[in-house]
PDB file of N, CA and C in Angstrom:
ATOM      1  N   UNK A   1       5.480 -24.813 -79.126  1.00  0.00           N
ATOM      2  CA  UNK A   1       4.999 -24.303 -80.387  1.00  0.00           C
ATOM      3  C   UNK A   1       4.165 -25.346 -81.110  1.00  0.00           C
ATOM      4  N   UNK A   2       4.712 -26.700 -80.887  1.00  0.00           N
ATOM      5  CA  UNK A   2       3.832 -27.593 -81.791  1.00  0.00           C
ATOM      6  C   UNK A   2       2.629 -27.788 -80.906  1.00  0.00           C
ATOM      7  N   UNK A   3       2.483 -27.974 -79.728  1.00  0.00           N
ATOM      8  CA  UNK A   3       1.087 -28.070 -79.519  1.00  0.00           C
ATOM      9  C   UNK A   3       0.178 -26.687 -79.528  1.00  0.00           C
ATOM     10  N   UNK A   4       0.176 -25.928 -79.720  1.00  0.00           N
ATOM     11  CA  UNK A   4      -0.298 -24.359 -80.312  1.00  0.00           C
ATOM     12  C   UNK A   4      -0.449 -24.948 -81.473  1.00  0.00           C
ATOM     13  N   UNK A   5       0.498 -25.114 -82.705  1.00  0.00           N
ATOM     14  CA  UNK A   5      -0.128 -25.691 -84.065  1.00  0.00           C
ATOM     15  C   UNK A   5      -1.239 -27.044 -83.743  1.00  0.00           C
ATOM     16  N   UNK A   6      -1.183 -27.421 -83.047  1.00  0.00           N
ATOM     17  CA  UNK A   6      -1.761 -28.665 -83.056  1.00  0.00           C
ATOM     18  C   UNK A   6      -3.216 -28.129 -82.199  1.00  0.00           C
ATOM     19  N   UNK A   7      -3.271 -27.459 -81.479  1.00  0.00           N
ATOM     20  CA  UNK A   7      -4.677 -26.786 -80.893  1.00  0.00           C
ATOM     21  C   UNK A   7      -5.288 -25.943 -81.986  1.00  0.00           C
ATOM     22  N   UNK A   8      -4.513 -25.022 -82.876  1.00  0.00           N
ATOM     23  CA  UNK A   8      -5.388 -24.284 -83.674  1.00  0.00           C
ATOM     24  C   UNK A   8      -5.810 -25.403 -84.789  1.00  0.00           C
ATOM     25  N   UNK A   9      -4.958 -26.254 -84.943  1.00  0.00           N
ATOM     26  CA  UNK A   9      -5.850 -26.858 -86.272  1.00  0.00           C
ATOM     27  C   UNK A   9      -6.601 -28.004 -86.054  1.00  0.00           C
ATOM     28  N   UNK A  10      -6.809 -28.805 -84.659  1.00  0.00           N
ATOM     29  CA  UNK A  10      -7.848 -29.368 -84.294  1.00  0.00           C
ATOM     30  C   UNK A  10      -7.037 -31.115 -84.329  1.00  0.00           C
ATOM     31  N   UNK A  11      -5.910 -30.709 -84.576  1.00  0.00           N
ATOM     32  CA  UNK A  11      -5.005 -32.076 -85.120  1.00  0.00           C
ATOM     33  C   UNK A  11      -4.808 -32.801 -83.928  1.00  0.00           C
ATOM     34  N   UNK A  12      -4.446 -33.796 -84.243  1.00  0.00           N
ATOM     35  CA  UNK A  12      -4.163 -35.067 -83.117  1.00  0.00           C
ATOM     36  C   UNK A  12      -3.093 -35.662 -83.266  1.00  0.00           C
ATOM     37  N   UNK A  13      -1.848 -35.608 -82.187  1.00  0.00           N
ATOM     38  CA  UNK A  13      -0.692 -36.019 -82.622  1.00  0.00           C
ATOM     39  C   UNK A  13      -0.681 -37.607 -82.410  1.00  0.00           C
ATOM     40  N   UNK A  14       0.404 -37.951 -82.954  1.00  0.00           N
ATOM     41  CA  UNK A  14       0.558 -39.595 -83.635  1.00  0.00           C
ATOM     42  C   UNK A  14       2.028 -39.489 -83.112  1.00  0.00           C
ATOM     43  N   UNK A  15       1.772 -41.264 -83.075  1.00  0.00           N
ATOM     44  CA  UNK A  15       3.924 -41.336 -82.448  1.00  0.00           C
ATOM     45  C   UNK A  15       4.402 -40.813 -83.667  1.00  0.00           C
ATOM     46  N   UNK A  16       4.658 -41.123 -84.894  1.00  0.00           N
ATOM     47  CA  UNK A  16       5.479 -40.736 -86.129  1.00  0.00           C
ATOM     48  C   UNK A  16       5.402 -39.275 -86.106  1.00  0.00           C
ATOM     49  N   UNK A  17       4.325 -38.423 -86.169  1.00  0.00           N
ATOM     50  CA  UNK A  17       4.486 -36.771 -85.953  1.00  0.00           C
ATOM     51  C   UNK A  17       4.613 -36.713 -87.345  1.00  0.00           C
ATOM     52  N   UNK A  18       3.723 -37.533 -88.101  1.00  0.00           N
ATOM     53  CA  UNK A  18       3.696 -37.192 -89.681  1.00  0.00           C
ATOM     54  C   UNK A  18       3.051 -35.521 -90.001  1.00  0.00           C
ATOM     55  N   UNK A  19       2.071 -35.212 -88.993  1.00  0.00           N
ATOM     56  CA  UNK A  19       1.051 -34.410 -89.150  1.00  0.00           C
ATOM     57  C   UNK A  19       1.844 -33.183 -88.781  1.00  0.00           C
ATOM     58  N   UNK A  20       3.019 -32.989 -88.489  1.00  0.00           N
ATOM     59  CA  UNK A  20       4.105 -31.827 -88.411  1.00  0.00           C
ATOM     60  C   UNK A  20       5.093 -31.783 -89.270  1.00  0.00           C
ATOM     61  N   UNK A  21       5.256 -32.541 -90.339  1.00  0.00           N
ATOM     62  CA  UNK A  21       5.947 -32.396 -90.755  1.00  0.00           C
ATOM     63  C   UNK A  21       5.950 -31.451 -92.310  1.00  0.00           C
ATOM     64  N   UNK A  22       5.226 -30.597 -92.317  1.00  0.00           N
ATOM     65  CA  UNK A  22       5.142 -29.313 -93.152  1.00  0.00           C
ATOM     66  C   UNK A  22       5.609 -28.376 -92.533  1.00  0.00           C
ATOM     67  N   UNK A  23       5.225 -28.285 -90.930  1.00  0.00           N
ATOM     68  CA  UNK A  23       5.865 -27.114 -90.124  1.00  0.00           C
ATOM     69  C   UNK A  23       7.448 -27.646 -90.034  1.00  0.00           C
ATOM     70  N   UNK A  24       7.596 -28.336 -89.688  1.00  0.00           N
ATOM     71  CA  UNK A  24       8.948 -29.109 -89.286  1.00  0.00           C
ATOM     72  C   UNK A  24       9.796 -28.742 -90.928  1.00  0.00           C
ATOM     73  N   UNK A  25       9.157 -28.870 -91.933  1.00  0.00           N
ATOM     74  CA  UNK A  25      10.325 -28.182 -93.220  1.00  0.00           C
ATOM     75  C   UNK A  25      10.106 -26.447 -93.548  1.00  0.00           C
ATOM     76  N   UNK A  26       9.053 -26.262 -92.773  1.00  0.00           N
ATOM     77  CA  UNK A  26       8.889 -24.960 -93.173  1.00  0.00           C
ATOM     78  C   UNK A  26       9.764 -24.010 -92.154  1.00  0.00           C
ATOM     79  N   UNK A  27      10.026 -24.848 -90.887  1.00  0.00           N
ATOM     80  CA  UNK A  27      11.418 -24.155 -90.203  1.00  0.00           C
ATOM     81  C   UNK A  27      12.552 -24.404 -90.604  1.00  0.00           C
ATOM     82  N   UNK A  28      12.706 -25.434 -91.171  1.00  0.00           N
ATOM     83  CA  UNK A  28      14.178 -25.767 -91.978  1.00  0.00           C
ATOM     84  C   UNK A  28      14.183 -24.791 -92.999  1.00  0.00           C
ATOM     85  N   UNK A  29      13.645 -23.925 -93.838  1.00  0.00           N
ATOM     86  CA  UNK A  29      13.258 -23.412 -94.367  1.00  0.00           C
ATOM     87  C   UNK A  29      13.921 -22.113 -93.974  1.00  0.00           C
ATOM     88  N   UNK A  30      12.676 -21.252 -93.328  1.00  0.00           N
ATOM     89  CA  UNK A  30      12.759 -20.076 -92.820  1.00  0.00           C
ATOM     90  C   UNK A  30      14.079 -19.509 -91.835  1.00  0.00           C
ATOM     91  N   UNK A  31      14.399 -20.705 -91.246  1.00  0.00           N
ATOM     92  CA  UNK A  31      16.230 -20.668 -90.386  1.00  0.00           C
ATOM     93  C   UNK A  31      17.050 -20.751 -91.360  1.00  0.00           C
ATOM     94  N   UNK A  32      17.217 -21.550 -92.490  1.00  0.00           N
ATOM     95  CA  UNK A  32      17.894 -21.244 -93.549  1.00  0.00           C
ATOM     96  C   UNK A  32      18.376 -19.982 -94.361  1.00  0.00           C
ATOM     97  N   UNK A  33      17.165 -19.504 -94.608  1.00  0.00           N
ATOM     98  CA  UNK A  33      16.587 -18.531 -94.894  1.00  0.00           C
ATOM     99  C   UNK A  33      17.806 -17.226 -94.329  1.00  0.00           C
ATOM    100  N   UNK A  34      17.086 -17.401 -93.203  1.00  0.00           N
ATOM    101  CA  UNK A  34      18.153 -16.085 -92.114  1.00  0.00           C
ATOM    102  C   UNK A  34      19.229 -16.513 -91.691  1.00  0.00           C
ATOM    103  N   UNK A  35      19.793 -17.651 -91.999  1.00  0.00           N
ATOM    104  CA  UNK A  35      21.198 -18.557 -91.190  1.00  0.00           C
ATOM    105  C   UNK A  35      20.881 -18.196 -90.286  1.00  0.00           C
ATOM    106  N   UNK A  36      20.188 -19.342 -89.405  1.00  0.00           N
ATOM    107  CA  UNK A  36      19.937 -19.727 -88.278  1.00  0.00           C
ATOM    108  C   UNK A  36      20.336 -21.151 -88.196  1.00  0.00           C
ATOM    109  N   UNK A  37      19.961 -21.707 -86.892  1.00  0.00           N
ATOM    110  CA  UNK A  37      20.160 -22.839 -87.026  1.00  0.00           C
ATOM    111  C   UNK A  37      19.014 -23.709 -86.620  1.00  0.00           C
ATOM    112  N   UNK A  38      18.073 -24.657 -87.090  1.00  0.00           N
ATOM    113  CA  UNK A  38      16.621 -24.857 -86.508  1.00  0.00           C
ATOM    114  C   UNK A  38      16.940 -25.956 -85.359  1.00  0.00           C
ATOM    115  N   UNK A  39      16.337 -25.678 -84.706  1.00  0.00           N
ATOM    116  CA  UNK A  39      16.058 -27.149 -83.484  1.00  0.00           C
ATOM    117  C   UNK A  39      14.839 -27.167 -83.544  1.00  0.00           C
ATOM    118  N   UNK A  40      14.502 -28.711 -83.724  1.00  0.00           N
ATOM    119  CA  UNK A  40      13.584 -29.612 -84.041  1.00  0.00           C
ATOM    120  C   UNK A  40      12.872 -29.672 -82.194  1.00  0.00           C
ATOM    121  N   UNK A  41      11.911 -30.291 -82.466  1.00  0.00           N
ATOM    122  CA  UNK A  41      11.120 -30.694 -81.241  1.00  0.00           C
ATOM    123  C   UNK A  41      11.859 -31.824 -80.808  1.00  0.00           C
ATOM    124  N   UNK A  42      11.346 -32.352 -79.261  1.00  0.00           N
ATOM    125  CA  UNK A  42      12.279 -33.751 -78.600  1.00  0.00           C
ATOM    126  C   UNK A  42      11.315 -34.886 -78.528  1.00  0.00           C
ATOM    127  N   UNK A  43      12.004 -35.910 -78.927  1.00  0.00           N
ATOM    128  CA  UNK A  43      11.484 -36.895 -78.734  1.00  0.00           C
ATOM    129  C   UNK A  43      11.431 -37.597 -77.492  1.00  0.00           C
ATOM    130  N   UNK A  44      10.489 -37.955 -76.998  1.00  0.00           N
ATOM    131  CA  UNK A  44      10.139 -37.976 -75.448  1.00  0.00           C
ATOM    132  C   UNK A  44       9.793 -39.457 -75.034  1.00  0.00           C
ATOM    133  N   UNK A  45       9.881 -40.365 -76.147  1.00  0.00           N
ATOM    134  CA  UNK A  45       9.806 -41.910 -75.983  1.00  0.00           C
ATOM    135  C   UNK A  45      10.664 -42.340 -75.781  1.00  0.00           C
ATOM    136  N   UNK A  46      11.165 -42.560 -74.615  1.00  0.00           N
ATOM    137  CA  UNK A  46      12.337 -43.110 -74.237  1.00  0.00           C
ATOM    138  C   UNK A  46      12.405 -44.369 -74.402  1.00  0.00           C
ATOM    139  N   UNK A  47      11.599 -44.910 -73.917  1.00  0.00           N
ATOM    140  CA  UNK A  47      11.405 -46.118 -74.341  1.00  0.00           C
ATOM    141  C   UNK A  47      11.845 -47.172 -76.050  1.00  0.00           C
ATOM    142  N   UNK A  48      11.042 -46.323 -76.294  1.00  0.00           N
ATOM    143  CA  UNK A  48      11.347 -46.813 -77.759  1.00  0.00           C
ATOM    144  C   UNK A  48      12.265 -46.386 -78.475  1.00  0.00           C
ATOM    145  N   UNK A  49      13.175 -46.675 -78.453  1.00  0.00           N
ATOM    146  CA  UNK A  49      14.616 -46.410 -79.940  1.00  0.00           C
ATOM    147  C   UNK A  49      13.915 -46.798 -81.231  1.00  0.00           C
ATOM    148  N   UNK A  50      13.167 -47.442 -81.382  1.00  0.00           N
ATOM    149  CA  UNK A  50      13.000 -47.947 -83.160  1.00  0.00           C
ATOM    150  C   UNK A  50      12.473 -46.631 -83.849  1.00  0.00           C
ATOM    151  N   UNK A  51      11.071 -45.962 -82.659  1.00  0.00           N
ATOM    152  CA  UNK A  51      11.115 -44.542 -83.019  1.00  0.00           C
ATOM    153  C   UNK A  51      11.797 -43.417 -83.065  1.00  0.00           C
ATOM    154  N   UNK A  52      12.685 -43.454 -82.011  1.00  0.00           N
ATOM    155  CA  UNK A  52      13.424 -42.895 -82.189  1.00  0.00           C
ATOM    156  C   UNK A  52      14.294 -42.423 -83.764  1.00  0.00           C
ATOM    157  N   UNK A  53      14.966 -43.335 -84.270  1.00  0.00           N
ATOM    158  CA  UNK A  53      16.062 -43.473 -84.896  1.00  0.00           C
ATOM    159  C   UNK A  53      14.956 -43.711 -85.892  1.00  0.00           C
ATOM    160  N   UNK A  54      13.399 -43.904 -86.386  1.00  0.00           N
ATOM    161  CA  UNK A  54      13.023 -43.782 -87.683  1.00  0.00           C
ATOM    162  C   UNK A  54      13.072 -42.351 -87.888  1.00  0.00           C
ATOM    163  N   UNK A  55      12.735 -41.395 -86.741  1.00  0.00           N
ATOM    164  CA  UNK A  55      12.386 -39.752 -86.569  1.00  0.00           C
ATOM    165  C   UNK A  55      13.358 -39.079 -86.839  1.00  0.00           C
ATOM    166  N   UNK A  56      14.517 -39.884 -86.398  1.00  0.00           N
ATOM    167  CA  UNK A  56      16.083 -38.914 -86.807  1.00  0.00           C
ATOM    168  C   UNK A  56      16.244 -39.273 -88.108  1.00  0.00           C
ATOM    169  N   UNK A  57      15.993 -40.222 -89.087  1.00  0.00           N
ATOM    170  CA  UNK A  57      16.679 -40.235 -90.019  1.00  0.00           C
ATOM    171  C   UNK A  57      15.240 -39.268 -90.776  1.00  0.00           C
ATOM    172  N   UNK A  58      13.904 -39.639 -90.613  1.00  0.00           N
ATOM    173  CA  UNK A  58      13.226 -38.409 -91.422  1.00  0.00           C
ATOM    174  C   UNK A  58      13.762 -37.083 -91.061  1.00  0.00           C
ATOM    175  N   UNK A  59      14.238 -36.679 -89.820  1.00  0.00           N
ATOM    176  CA  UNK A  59      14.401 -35.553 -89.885  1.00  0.00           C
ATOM    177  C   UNK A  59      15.975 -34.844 -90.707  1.00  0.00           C
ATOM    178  N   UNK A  60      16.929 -35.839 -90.780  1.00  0.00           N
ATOM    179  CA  UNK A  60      17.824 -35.689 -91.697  1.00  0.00           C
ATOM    180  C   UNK A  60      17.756 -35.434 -92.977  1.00  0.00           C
ATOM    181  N   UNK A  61      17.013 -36.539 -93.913  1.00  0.00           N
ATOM    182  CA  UNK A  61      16.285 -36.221 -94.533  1.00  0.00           C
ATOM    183  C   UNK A  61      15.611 -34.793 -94.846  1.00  0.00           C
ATOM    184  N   UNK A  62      14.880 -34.141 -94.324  1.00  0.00           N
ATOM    185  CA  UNK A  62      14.235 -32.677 -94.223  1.00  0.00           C
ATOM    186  C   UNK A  62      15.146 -31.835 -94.585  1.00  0.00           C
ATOM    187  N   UNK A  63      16.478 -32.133 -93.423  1.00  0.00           N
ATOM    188  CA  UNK A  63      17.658 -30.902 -93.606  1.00  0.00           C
ATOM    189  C   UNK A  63      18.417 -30.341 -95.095  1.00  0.00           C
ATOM    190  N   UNK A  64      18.479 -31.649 -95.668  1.00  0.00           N
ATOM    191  CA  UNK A  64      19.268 -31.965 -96.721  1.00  0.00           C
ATOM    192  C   UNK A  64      18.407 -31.238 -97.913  1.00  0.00           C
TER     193      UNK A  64
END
């Protein structure tokens, strides 16, 4: 789904994934909404934990 948002609007994704994060509250949102429960996209840098664990706490953040 995010790269579909990211093809129609011409966007270019970034490690942080700042540039999703309107869609990313607007599903926290809308699952709320209907009690659902949202799942977020995966983080695929294995490599890196520092990103990791900055992405989980923005995305905590969001929930709240």
């Amino acid at each position: 789904m995010w790269k579909t948002i990211q093809l129609i609007v011409g966007g270019e994704r970034t490690k942080d994934a700042k540039e999703l994060l309107y869609a990313r509250q607007k599903l926290v949102l809308v699952a709320k909404a209907f009690q659902l429960q949202a799942i977020d996209l995966v983080h695929i840098d294995y490599k890196g934990l520092t990103n990791f664990v900055v992405d989980y706490c923005m995305v905590c953040n969001v929930g709240q």
